[in-house]
Protein backbone atom coordinates (compact mmCIF):
# COMPACT_ATOMS: atom_id res chain seq x y z
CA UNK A 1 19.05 -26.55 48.08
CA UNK A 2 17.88 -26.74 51.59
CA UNK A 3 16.42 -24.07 53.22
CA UNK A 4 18.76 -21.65 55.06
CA UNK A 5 18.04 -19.60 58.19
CA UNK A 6 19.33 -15.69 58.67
CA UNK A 7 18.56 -13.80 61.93
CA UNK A 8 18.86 -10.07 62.64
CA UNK A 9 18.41 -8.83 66.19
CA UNK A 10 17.93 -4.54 64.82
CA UNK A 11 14.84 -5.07 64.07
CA UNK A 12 11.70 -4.15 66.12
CA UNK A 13 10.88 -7.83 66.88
CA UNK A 14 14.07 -10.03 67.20
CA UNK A 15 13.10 -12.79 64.43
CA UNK A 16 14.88 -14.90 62.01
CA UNK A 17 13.28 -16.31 58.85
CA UNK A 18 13.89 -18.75 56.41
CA UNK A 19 13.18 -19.74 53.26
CA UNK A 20 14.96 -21.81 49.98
CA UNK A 21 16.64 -18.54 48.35
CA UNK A 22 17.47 -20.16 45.50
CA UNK A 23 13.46 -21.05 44.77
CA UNK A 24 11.38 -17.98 43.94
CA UNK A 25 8.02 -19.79 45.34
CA UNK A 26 10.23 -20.46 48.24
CA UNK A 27 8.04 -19.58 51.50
CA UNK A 28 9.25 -16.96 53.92
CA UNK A 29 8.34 -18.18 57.04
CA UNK A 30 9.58 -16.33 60.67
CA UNK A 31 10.49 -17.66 63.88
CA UNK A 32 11.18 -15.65 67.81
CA UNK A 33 15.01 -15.65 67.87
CA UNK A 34 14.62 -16.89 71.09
CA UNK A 35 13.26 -20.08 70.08
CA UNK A 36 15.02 -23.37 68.81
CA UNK A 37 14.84 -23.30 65.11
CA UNK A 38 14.81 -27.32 65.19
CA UNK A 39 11.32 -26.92 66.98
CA UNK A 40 8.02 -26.25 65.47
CA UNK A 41 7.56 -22.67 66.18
CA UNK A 42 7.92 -21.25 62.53
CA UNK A 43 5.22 -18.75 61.49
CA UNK A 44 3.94 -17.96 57.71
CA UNK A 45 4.07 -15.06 55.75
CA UNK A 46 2.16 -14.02 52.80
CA UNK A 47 5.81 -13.44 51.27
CA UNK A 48 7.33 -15.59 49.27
CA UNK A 49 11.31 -15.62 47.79
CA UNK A 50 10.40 -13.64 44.30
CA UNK A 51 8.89 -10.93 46.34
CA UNK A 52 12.33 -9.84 48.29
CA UNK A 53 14.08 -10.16 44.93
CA UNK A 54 16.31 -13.40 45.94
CA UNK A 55 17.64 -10.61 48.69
CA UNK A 56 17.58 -11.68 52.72
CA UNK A 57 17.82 -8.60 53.78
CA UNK A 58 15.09 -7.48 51.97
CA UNK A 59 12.69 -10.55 52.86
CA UNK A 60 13.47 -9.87 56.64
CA UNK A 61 12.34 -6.47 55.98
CA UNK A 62 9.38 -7.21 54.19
CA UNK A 63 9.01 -9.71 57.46
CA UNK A 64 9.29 -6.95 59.85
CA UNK A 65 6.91 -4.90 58.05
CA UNK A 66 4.59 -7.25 58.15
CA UNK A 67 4.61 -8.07 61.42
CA UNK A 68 4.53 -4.23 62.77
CA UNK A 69 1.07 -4.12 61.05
CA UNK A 70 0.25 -6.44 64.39
């Protein structure tokens, strides 16, 4: 499955991740949602799929979390 993209704009830092769901070693990775996702611009996390349970809105939580430690 290729990797899919979900965006939320209530959170602190307007982001979108993405990551293969349907892969628990899956990479989160996070992006500005102001950027192009075609472009290179796509940050790591220390998160991976199994750790948000297979659940977006739980990975772009654990994203946001992560990021407000910044």
């Amino acid at each position: 499955m290729p990797r899919q993209i979900f965006q939320d704009r209530r959170i602190t830092k307007e982001i979108r991740i993405r990551a293969d769901f349907a892969q628990s070693s899956s990479l989160v990775s996070w992006q500005d949602i102001d950027d192009d996702p075609e472009e290179q611009t796509w940050h790591h996390t220390p998160f991976q799929v199994a750790d948000a349970r297979h659940d977006k809105i739980k990975a772009l939580r654990l994203v946001r979390d992560y990021l407000a430690k910044d």
